[in-house]
Protein backbone atom coordinates (compact mmCIF):
# COMPACT_ATOMS: atom_id res chain seq x y z
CA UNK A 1 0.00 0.00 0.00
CA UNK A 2 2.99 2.42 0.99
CA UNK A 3 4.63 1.78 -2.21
CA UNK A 4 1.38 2.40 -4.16
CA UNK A 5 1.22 5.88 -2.65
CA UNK A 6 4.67 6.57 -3.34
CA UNK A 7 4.42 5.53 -6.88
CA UNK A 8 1.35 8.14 -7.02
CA UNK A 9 2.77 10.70 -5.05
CA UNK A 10 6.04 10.61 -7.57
CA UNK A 11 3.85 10.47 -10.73
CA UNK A 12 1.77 13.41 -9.45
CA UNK A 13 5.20 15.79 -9.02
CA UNK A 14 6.47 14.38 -12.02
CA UNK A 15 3.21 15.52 -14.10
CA UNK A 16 3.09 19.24 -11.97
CA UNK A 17 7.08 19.41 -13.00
CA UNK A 18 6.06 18.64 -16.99
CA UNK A 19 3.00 21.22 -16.52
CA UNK A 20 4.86 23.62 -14.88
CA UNK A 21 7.79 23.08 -17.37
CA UNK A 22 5.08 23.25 -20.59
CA UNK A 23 3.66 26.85 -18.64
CA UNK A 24 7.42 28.51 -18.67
CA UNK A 25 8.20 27.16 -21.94
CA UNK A 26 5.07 28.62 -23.64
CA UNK A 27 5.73 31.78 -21.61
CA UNK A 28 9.02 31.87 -22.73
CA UNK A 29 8.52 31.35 -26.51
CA UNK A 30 5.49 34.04 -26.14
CA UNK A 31 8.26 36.19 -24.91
CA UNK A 32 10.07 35.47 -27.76
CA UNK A 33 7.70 36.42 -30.28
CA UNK A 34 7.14 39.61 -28.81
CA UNK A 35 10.94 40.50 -28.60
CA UNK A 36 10.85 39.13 -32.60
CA UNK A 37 7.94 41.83 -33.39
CA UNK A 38 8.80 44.40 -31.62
CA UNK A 39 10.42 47.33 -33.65
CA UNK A 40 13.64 48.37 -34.12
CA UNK A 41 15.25 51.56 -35.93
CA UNK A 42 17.90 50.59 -38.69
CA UNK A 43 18.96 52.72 -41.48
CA UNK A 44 17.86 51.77 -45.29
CA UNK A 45 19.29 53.52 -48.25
CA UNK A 46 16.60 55.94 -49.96
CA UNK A 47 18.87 56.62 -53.54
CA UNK A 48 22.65 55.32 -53.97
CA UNK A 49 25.26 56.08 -51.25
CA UNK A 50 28.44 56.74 -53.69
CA UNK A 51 31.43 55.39 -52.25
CA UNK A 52 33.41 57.92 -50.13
CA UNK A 53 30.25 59.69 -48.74
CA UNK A 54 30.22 60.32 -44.68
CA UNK A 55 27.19 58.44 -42.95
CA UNK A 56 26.15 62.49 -41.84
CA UNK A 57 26.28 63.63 -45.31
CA UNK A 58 23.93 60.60 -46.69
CA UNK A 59 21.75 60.91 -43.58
CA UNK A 60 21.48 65.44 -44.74
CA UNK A 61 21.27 64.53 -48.26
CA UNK A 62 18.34 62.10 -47.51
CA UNK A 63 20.69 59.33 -49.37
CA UNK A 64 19.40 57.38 -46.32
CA UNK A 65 17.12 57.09 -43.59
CA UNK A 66 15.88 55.50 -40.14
CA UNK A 67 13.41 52.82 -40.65
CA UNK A 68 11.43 50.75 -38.21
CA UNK A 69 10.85 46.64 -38.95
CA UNK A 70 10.72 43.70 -36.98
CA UNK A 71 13.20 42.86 -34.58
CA UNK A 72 13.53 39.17 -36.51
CA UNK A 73 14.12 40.88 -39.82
CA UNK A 74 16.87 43.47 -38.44
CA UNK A 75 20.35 41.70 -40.66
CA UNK A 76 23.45 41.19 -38.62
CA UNK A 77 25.24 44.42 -37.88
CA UNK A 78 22.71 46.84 -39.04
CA UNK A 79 23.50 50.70 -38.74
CA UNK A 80 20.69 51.58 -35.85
CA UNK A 81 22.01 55.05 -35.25
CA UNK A 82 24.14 57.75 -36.69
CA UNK A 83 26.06 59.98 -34.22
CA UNK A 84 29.01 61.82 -33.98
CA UNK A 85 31.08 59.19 -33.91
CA UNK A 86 29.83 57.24 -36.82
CA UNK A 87 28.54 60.11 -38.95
CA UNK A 88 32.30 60.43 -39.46
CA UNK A 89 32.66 57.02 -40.90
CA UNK A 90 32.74 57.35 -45.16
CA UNK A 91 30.98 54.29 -47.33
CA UNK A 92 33.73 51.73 -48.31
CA UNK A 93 31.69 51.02 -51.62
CA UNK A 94 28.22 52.10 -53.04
CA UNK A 95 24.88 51.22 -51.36
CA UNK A 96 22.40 50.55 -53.70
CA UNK A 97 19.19 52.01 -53.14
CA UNK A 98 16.38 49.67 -51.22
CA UNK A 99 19.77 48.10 -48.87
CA UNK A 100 20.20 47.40 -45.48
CA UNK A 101 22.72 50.00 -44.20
CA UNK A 102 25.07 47.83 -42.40
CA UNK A 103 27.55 49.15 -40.14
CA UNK A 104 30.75 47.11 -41.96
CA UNK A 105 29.62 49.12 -45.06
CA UNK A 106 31.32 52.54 -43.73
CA UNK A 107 35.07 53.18 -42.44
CA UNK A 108 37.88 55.45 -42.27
CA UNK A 109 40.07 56.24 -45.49
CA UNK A 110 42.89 58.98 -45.85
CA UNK A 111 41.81 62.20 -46.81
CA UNK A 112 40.74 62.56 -50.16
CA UNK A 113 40.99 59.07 -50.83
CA UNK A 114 37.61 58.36 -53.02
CA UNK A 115 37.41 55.27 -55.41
CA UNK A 116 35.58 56.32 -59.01
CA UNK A 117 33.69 52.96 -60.82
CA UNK A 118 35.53 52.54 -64.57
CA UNK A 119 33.60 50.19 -66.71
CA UNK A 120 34.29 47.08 -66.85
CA UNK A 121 37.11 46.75 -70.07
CA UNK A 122 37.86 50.47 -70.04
CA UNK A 123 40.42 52.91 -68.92
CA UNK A 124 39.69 56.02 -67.02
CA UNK A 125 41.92 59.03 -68.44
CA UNK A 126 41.87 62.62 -67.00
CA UNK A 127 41.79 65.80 -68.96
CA UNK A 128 42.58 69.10 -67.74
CA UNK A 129 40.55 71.77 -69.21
CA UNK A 130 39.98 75.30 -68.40
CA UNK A 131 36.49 76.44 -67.48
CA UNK A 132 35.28 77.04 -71.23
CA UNK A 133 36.44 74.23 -72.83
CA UNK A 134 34.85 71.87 -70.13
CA UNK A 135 31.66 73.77 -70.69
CA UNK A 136 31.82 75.99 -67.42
CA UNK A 137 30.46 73.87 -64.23
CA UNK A 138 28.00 72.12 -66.43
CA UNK A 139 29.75 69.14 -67.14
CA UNK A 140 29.34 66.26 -64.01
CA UNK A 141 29.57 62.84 -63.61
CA UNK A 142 27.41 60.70 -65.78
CA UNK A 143 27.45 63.68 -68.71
CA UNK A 144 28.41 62.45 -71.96
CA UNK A 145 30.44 65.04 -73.87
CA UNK A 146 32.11 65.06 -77.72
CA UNK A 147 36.14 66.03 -77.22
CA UNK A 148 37.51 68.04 -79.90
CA UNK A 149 41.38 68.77 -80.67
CA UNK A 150 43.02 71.83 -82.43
CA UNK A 151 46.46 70.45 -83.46
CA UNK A 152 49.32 71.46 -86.12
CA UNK A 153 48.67 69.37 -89.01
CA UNK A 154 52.45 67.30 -90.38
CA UNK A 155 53.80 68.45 -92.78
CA UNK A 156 52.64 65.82 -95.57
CA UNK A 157 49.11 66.06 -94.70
CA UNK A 158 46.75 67.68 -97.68
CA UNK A 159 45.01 70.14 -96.11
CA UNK A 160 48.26 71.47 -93.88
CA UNK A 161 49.49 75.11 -95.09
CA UNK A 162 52.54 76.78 -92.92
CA UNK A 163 51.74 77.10 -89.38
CA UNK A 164 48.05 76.68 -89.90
CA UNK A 165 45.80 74.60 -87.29
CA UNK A 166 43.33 72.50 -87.61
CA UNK A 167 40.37 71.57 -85.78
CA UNK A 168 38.28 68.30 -85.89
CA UNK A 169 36.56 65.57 -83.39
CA UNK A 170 38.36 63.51 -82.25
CA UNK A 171 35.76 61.47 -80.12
CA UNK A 172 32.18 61.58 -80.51
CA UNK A 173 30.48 60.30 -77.80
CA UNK A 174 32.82 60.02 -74.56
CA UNK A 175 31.49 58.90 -70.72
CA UNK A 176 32.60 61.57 -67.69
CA UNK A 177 32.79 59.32 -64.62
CA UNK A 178 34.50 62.16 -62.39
CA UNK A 179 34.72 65.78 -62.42
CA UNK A 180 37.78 67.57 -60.19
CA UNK A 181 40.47 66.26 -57.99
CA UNK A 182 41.63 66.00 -54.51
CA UNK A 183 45.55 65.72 -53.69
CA UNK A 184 46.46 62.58 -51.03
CA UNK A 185 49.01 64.90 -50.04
CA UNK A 186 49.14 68.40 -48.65
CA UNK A 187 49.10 71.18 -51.54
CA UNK A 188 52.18 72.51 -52.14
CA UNK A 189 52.69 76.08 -50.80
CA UNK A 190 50.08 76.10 -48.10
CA UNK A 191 50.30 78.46 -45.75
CA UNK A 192 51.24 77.84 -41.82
CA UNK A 193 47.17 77.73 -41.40
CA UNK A 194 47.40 74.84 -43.67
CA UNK A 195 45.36 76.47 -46.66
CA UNK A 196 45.88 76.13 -49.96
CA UNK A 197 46.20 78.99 -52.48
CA UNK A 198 43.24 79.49 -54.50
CA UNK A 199 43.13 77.01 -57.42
CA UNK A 200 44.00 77.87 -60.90
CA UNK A 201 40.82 78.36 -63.13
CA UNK A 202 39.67 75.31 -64.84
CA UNK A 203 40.10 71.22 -63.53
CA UNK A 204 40.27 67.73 -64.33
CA UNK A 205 37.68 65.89 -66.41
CA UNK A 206 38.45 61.39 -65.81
CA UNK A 207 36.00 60.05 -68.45
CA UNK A 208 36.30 56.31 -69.26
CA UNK A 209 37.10 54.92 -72.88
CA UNK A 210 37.72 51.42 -74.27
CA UNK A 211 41.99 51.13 -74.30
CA UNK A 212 42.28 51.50 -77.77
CA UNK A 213 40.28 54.79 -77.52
CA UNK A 214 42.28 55.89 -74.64
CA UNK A 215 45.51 55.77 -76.68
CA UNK A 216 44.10 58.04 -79.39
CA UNK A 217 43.03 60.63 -76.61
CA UNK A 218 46.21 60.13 -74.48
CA UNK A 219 48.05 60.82 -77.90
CA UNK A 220 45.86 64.11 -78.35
CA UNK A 221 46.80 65.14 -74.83
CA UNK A 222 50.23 64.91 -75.52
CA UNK A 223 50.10 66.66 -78.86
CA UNK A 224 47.42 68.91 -79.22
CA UNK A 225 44.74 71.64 -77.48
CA UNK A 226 41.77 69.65 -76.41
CA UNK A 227 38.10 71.15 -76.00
CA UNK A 228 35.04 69.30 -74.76
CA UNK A 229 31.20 70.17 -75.33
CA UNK A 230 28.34 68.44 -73.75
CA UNK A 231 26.36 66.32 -76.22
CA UNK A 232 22.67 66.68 -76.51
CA UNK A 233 20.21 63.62 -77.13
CA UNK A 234 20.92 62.01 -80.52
CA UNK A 235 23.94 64.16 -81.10
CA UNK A 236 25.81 63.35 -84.34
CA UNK A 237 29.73 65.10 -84.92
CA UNK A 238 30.77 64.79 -88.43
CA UNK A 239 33.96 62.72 -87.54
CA UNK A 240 35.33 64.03 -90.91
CA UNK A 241 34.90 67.49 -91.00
CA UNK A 242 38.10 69.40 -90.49
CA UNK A 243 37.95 73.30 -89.60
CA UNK A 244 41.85 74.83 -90.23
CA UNK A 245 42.37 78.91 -90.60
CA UNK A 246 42.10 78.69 -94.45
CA UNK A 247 38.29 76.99 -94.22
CA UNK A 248 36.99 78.50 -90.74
CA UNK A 249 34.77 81.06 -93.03
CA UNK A 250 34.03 78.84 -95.99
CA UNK A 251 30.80 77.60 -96.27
């Protein structure tokens, strides 16, 4: 009889211990759920983040913004806030719009340090132009622009007369990928304050070409006075139209 009650007495704590085991487990997991919905603040990209911009600048410029979602969709490492600290950090690569800002995204680089994307199977080539002949502060990344050069014709060519020059296109329909430049190193007569003395007037134009089309413009760098102007939809330069002094008035 003893053992009987014993053997109830055990199976009654050992059911109470699954019950009360079952109440904490379903407690817990409701727990769980909640701390899965409940919302948390992470920053998604609203347009593209080039590569080099400070998290402070994209958060201004509206490049991105605080959004709220589930705790259980939050990715690894998301960027949840943007403060002094971090709004210093600059994006190691572009962040397409619609992404997940995540904090491994931004870093520190050396000043002035700012990657440019060259096509794939093309070379990027800079240009220095003055103001003009980069059409003014009109020309920016993503233009297309036709590249002109004013050279001294050899002396066997047809058209060639003594110290006449002559003008044709010599690219039609070129890609800017970067307008400007910024020196790694400190500009060269600074002053103790550590400014620079005002720039000269005009800048550097990087535009990307297939290579065999970047030898013909390196070779009109080298050799001749180069001119761009901005192309307008369905632009089309008469590649064999040459302007020298003896034909600049002719019809």
């Amino acid at each position: 009889m003893g053992r009987r009650v014993m053997a109830v007495m055990a199976a009654i704590v050992v059911g109470l211990i699954g019950v009360v085991a079952v109440l904490f487990y379903a407690k817990g997991a409701d727990t769980r759920a909640v701390e899965d919905q409940r919302p948390q603040t992470v920053f998604v990209a609203q347009a593209l983040v080039p590569s080099g911009t400070t998290a402070a600048e994209a958060v201004a410029k509206g490049l991105m913004a605080p959004t709220q979602i589930a705790a259980k969709g939050v990715p690894a490492g998301a960027l949840s806030k943007v403060d002094k600290a971090t709004g210093k950090l600059v994006a190691l690569s572009d962040i397409a719009p619609g992404d997940f800002v995540v904090a491994s995204r931004f870093g520190t680089t050396p000043t002035g340090e700012k990657a440019i994307a060259v096509p794939d199977g093309q070379v990027a080539i800079s240009v220095a132009l003055g103001d003009s002949a980069r059409v003014g502060t009109f020309v920016t990344p993503g233009s297309r622009v036709v590249i002109y050069d004013t050279y001294i014709p050899s002396a066997t060519s047809k058209t060639s007369s003594s110290g006449s020059k002559e003008t044709r296109v010599l690219l039609d329909d070129v890609l800017v990928i970067a307008v400007g430049s910024t020196s790694l190193t400190p500009v060269a007569g600074a002053d103790a304050g550590g400014q620079a003395p005002p720039a000269a007037t005009g800048g550097l134009v990087t535009v990307a070409l297939p290579p065999a089309t970047a030898a013909k413009l390196v070779h009109g760098i080298q050799t001749g006075t180069l001119y761009a102007g901005l192309r307008g939809t369905d632009t089309k330069a008469n590649l064999s139209q040459i302007v020298s002094d003896s034909t600049l008035f002719t019809k």
